[in-house]
C-alpha atoms as a PDB file:
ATOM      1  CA  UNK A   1      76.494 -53.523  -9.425  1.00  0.00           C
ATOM      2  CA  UNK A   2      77.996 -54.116  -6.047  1.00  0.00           C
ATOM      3  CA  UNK A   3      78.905 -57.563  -4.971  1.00  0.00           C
ATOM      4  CA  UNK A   4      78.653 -60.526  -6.836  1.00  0.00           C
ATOM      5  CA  UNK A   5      75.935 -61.266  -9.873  1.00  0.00           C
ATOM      6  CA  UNK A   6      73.514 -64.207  -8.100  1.00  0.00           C
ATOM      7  CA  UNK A   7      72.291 -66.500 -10.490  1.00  0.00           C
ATOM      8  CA  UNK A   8      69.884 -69.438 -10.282  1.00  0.00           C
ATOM      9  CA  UNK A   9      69.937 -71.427 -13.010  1.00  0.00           C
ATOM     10  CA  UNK A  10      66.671 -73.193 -14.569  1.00  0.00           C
ATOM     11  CA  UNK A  11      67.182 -76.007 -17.470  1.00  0.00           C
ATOM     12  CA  UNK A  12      65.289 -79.961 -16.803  1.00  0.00           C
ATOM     13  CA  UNK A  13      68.845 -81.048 -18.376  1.00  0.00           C
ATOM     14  CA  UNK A  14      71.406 -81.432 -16.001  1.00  0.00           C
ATOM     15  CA  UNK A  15      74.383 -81.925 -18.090  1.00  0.00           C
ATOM     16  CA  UNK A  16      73.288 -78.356 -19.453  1.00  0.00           C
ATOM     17  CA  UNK A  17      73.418 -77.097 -16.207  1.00  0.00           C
ATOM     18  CA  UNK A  18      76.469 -78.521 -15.246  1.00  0.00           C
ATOM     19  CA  UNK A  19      77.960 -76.986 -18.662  1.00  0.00           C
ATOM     20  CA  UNK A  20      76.804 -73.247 -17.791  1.00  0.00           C
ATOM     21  CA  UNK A  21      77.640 -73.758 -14.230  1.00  0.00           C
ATOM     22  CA  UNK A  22      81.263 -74.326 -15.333  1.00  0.00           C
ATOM     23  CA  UNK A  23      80.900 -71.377 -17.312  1.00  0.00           C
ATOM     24  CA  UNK A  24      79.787 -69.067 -15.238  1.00  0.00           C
ATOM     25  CA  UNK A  25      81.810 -70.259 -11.806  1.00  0.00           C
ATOM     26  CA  UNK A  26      84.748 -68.744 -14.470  1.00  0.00           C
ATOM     27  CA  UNK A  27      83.676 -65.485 -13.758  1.00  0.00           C
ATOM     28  CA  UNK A  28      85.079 -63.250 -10.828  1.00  0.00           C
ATOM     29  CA  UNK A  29      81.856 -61.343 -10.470  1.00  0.00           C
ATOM     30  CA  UNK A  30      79.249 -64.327 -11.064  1.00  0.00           C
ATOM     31  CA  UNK A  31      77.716 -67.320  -8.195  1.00  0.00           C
ATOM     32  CA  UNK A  32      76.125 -69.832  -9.419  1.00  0.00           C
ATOM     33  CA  UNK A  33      73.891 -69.792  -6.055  1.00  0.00           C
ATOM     34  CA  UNK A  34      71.327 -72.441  -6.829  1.00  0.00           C
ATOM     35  CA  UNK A  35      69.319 -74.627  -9.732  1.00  0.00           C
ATOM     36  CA  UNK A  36      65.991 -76.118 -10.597  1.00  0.00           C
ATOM     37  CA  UNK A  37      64.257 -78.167 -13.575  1.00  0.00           C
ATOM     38  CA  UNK A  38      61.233 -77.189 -13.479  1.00  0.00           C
ATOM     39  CA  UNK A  39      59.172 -74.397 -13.151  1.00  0.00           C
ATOM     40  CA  UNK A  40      57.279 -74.719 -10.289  1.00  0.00           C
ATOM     41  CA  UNK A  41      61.065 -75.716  -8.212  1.00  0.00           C
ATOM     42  CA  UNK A  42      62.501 -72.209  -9.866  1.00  0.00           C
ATOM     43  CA  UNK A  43      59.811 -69.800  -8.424  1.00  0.00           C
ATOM     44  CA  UNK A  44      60.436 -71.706  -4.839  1.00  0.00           C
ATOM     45  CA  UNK A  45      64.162 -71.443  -4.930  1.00  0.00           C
ATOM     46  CA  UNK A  46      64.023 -67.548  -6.295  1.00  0.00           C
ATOM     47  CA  UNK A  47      61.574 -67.239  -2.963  1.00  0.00           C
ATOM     48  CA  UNK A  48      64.127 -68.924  -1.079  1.00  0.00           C
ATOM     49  CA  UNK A  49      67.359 -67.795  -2.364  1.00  0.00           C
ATOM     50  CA  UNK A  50      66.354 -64.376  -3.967  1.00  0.00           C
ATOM     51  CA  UNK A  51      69.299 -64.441  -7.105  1.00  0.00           C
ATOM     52  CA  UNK A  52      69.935 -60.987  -9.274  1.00  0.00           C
ATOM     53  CA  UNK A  53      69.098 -63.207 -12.293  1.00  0.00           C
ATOM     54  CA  UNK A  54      67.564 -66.400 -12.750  1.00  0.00           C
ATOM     55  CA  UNK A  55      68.555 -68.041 -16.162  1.00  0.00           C
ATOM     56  CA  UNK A  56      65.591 -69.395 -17.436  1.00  0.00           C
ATOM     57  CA  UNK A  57      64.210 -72.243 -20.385  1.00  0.00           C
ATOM     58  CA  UNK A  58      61.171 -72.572 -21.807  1.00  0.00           C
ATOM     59  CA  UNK A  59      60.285 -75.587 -22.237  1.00  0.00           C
ATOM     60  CA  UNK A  60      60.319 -76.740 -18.550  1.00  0.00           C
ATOM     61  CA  UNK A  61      57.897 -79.701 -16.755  1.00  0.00           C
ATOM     62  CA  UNK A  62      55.488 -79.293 -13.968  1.00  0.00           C
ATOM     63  CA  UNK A  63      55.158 -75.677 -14.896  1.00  0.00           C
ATOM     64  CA  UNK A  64      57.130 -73.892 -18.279  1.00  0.00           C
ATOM     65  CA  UNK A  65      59.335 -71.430 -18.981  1.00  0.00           C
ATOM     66  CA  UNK A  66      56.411 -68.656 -19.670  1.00  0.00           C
ATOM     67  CA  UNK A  67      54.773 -68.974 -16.462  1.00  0.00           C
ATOM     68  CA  UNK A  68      57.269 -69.371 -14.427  1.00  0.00           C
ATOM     69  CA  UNK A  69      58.827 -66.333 -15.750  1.00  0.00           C
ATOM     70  CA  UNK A  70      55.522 -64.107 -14.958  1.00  0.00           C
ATOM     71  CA  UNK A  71      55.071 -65.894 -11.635  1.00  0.00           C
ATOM     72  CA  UNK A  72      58.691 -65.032 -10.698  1.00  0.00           C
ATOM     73  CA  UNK A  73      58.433 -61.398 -11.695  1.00  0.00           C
ATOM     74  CA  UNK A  74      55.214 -60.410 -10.060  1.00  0.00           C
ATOM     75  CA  UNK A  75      56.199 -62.048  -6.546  1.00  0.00           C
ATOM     76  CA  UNK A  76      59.654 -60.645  -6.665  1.00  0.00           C
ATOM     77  CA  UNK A  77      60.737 -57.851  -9.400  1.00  0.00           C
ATOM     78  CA  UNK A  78      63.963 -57.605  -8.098  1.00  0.00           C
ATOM     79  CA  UNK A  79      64.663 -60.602  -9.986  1.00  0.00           C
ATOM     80  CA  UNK A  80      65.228 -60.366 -13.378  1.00  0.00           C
ATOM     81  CA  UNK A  81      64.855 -63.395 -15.867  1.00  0.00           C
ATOM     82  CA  UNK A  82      67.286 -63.943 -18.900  1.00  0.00           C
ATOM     83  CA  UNK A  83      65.809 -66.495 -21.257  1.00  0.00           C
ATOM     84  CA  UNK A  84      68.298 -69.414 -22.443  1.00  0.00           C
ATOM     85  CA  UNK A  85      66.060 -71.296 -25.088  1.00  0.00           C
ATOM     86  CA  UNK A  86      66.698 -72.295 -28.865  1.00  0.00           C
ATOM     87  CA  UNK A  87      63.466 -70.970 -29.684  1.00  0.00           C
ATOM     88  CA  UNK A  88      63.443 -67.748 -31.841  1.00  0.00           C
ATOM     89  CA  UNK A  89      59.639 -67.498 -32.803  1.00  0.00           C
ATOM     90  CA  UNK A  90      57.386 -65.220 -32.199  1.00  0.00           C
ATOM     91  CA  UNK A  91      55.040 -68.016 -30.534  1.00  0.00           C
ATOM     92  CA  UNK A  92      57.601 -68.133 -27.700  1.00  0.00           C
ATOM     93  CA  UNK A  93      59.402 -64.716 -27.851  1.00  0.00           C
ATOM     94  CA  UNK A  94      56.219 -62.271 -27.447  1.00  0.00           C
ATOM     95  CA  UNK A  95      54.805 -64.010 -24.914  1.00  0.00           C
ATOM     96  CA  UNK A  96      57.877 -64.205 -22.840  1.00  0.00           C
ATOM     97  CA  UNK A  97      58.733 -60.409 -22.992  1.00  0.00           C
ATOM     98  CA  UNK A  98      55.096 -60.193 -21.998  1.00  0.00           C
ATOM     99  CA  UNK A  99      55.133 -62.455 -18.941  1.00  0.00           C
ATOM    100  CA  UNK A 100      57.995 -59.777 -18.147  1.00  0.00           C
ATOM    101  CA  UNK A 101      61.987 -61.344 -19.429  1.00  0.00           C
ATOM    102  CA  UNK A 102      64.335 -58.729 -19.425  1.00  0.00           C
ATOM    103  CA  UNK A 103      66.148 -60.473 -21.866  1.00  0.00           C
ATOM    104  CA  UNK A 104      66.653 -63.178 -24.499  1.00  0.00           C
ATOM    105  CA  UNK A 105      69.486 -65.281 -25.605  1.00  0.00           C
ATOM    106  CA  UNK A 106      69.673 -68.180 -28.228  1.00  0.00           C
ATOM    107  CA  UNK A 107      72.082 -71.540 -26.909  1.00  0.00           C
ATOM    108  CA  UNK A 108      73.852 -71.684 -29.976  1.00  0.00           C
ATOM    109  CA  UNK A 109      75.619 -68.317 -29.122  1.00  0.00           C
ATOM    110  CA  UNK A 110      78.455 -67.495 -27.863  1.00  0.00           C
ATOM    111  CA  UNK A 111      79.455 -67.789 -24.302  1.00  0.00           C
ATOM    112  CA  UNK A 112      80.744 -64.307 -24.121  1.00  0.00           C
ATOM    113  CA  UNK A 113      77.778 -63.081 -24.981  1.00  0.00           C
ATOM    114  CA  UNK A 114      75.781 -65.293 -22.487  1.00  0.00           C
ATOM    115  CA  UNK A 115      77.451 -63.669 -20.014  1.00  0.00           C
ATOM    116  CA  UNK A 116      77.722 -59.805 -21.613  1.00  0.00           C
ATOM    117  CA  UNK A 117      73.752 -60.499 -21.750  1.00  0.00           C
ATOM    118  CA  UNK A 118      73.023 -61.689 -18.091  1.00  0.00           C
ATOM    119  CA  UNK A 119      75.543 -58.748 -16.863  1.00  0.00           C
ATOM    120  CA  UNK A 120      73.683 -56.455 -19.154  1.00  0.00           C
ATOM    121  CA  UNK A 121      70.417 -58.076 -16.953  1.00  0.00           C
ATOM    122  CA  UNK A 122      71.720 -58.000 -13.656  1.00  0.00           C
ATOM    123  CA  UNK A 123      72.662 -54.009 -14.282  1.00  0.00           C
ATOM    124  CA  UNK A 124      68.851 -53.505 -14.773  1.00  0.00           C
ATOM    125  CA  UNK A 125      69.591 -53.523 -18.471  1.00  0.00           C
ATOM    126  CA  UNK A 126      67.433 -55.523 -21.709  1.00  0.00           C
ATOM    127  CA  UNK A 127      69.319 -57.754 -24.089  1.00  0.00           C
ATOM    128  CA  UNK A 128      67.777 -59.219 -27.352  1.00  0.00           C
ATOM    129  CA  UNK A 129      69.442 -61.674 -29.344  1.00  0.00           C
ATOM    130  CA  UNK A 130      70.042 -60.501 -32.665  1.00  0.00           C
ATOM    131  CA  UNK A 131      67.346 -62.854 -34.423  1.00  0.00           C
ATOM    132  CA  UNK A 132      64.985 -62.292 -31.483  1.00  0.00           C
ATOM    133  CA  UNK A 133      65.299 -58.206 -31.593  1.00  0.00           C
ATOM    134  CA  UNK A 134      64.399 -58.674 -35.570  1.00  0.00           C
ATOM    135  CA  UNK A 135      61.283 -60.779 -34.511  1.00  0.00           C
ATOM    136  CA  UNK A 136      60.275 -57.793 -32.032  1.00  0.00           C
ATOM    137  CA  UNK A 137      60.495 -54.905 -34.559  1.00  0.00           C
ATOM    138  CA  UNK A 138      59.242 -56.941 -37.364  1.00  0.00           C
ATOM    139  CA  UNK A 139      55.891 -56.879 -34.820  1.00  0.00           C
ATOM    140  CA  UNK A 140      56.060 -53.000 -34.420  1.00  0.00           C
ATOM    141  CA  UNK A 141      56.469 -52.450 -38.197  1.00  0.00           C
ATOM    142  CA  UNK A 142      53.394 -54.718 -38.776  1.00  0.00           C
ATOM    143  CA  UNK A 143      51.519 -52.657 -36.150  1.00  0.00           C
ATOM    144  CA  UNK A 144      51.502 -55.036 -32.862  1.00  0.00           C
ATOM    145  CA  UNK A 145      53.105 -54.142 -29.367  1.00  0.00           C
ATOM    146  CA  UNK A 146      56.114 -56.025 -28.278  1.00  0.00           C
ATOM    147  CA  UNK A 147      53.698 -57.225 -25.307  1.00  0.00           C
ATOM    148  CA  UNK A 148      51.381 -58.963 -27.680  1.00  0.00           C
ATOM    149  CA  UNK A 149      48.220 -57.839 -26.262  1.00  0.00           C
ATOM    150  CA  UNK A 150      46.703 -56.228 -29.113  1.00  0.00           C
ATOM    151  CA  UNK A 151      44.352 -58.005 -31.304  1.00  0.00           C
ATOM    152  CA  UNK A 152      42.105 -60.359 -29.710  1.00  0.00           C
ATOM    153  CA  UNK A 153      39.863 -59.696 -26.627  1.00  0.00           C
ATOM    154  CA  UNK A 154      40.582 -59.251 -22.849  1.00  0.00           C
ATOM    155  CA  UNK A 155      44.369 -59.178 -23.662  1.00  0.00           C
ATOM    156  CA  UNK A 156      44.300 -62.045 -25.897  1.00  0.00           C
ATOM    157  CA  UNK A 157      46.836 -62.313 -28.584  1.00  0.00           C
ATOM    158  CA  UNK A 158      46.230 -62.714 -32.020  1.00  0.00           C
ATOM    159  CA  UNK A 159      47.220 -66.432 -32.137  1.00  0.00           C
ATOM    160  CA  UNK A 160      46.148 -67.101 -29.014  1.00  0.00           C
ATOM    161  CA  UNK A 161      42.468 -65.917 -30.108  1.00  0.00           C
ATOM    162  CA  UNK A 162      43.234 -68.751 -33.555  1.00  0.00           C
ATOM    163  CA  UNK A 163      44.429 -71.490 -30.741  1.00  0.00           C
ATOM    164  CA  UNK A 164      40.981 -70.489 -28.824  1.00  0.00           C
ATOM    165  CA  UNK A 165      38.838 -71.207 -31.719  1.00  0.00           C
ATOM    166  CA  UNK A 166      40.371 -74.374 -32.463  1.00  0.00           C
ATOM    167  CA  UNK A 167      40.556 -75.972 -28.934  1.00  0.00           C
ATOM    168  CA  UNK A 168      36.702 -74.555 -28.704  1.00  0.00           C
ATOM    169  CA  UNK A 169      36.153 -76.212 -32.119  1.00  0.00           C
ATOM    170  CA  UNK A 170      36.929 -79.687 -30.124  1.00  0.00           C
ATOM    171  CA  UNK A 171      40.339 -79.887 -31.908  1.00  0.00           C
ATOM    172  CA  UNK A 172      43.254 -81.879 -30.103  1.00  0.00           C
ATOM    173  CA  UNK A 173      47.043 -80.195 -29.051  1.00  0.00           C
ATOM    174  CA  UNK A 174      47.911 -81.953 -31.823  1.00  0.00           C
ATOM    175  CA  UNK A 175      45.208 -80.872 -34.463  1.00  0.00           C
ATOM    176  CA  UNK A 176      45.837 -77.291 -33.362  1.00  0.00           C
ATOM    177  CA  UNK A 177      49.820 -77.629 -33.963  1.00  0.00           C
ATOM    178  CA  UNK A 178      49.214 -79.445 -37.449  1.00  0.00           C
ATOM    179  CA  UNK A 179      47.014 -76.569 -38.478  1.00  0.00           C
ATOM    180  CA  UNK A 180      48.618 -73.573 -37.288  1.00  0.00           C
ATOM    181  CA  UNK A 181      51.817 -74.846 -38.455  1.00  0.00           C
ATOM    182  CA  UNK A 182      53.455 -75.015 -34.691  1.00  0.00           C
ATOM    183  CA  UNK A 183      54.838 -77.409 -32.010  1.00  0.00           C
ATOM    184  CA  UNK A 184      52.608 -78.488 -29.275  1.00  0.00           C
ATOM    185  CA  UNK A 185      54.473 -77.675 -26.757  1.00  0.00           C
ATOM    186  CA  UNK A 186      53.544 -74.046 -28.700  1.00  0.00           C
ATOM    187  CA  UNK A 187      49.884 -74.976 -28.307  1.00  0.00           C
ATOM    188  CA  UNK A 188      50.402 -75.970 -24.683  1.00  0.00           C
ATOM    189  CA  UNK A 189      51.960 -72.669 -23.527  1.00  0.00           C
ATOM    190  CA  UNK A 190      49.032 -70.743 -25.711  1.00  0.00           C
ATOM    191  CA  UNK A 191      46.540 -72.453 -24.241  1.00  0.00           C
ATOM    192  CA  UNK A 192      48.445 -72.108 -20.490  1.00  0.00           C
ATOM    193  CA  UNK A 193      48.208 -68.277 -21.435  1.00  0.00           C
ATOM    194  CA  UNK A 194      44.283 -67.848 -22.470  1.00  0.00           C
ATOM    195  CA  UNK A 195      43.621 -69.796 -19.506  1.00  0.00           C
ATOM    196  CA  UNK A 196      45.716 -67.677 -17.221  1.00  0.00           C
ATOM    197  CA  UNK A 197      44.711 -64.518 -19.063  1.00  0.00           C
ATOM    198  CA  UNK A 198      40.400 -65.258 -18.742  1.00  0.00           C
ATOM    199  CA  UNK A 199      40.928 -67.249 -15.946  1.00  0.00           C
ATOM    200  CA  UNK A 200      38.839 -70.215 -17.184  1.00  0.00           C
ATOM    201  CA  UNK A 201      40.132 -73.687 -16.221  1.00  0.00           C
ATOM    202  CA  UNK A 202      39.201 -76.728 -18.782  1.00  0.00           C
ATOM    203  CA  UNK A 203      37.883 -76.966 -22.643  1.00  0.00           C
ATOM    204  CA  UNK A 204      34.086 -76.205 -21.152  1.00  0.00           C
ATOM    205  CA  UNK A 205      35.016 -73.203 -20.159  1.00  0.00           C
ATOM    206  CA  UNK A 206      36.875 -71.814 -23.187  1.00  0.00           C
ATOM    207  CA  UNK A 207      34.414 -73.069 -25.487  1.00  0.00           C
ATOM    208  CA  UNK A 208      31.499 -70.923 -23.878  1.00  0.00           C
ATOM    209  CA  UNK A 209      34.129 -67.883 -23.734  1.00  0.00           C
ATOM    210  CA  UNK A 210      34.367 -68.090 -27.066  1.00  0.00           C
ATOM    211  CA  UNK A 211      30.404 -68.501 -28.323  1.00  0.00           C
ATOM    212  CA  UNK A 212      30.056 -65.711 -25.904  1.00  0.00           C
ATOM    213  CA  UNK A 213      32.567 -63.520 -27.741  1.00  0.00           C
ATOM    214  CA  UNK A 214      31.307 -64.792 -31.005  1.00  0.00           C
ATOM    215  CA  UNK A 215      34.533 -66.429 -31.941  1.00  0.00           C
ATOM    216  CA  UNK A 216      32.563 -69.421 -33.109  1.00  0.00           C
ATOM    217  CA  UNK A 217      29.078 -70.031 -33.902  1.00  0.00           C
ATOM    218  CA  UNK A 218      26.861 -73.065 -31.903  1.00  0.00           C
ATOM    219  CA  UNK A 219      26.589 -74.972 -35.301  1.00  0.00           C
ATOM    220  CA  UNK A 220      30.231 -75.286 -36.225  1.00  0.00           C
ATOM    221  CA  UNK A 221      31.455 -76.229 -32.652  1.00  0.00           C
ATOM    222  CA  UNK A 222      31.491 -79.842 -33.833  1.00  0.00           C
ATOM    223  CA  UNK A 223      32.579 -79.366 -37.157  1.00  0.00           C
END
């Protein structure tokens, strides 16, 4: 790749930030060209500065990790995202690949391979952590796309249809993370997604969707 790899990094934690920058201002073909801590600020700045690679977390304010990764790549392509997140479930890998990450990497590895990964990006290449690449072909042996989309209806995931029924049932972010075993920032991003997904904007609104798609009946709403 000609010229320098631009990167803009995306963390809320600046002394993160500060640590990476280091790390990657080490590197001859690297710039460190810009940052942001939340979502919403990294899809302005990769309008504004237009980086090879934008190094991205999940779990972000204002706007996370997930949608600001699908925001980013349908306005501009040529930007790829490499996640940086110490989550390695499904609930956060899936949905990531889907929203269009060309790769994912773990913060308790290695620096090298931080920056093998986001060279590996920036040359229009994927990279998988080795824990996340198990999670993704654990999915295809058990039948489901990479993408997540199979399942449920109008593109809905499989948990996202379970987090559906339960915020439909009346059930609290909390509730739904207690039941389904995850954290709520889990059940935020889900319920981000099926809102994004059916375009439906409050509780209302899902809870028809679902009586409508018979994912609940009219007498157990309130149960």
């Amino acid at each position: 790749m000609p010229g320098k790899i631009r990167v803009l990094l995306v963390d809320d934690h600046t002394i993160l930030r500060d640590g990476i920058r280091l790390l990657l201002s080490s590197q001859e073909d690297i710039e460190v060209v810009g940052e942001a801590g939340d979502g919403r600020e990294a899809v302005e700045k990769v309008l504004q500065l237009q980086p090879d690679v934008v190094l991205m977390d999940i779990g972000l304010p204002v706007m996370n990790g997930i949608e600001a990764t699908r925001t980013i790549t349908q306005k501009r392509p040529a930007t790829k995202v490499l996640v940086l997140t110490m989550h390695e479930d499904e609930e956060y890998v899936l949905p990531l690949l889907a929203a269009g990450a060309s790769g994912y990497v773990l913060k308790k590895t290695a620096s090298s391979e931080l920056i093998s990964a986001l060279r590996a990006v920036a040359e229009g290449n994927a990279f998988l952590h080795p824990a996340v690449a198990k999670t993704v072909i654990d999915k295809y042996l058990q039948g489901a796309a990479p993408e997540g989309d199979s399942g449920g209806p109008d593109g809905l995931t499989e948990r996202e249809v379970e987090v559906l029924k339960l915020v439909a049932q009346g059930l609290s972010n909390r509730e739904i993370a207690d039941r389904l075993f995850i954290s709520i920032k889990t059940v935020q991003a889900h319920r981000s997604n099926i809102m994004e997904k059916l375009n439906l904007h409050d509780r209302v609104d899902l809870a028809k969707y679902a009586i409508r798609k018979g994912l609940i009946e009219m007498d157990k709403e309130r149960n």
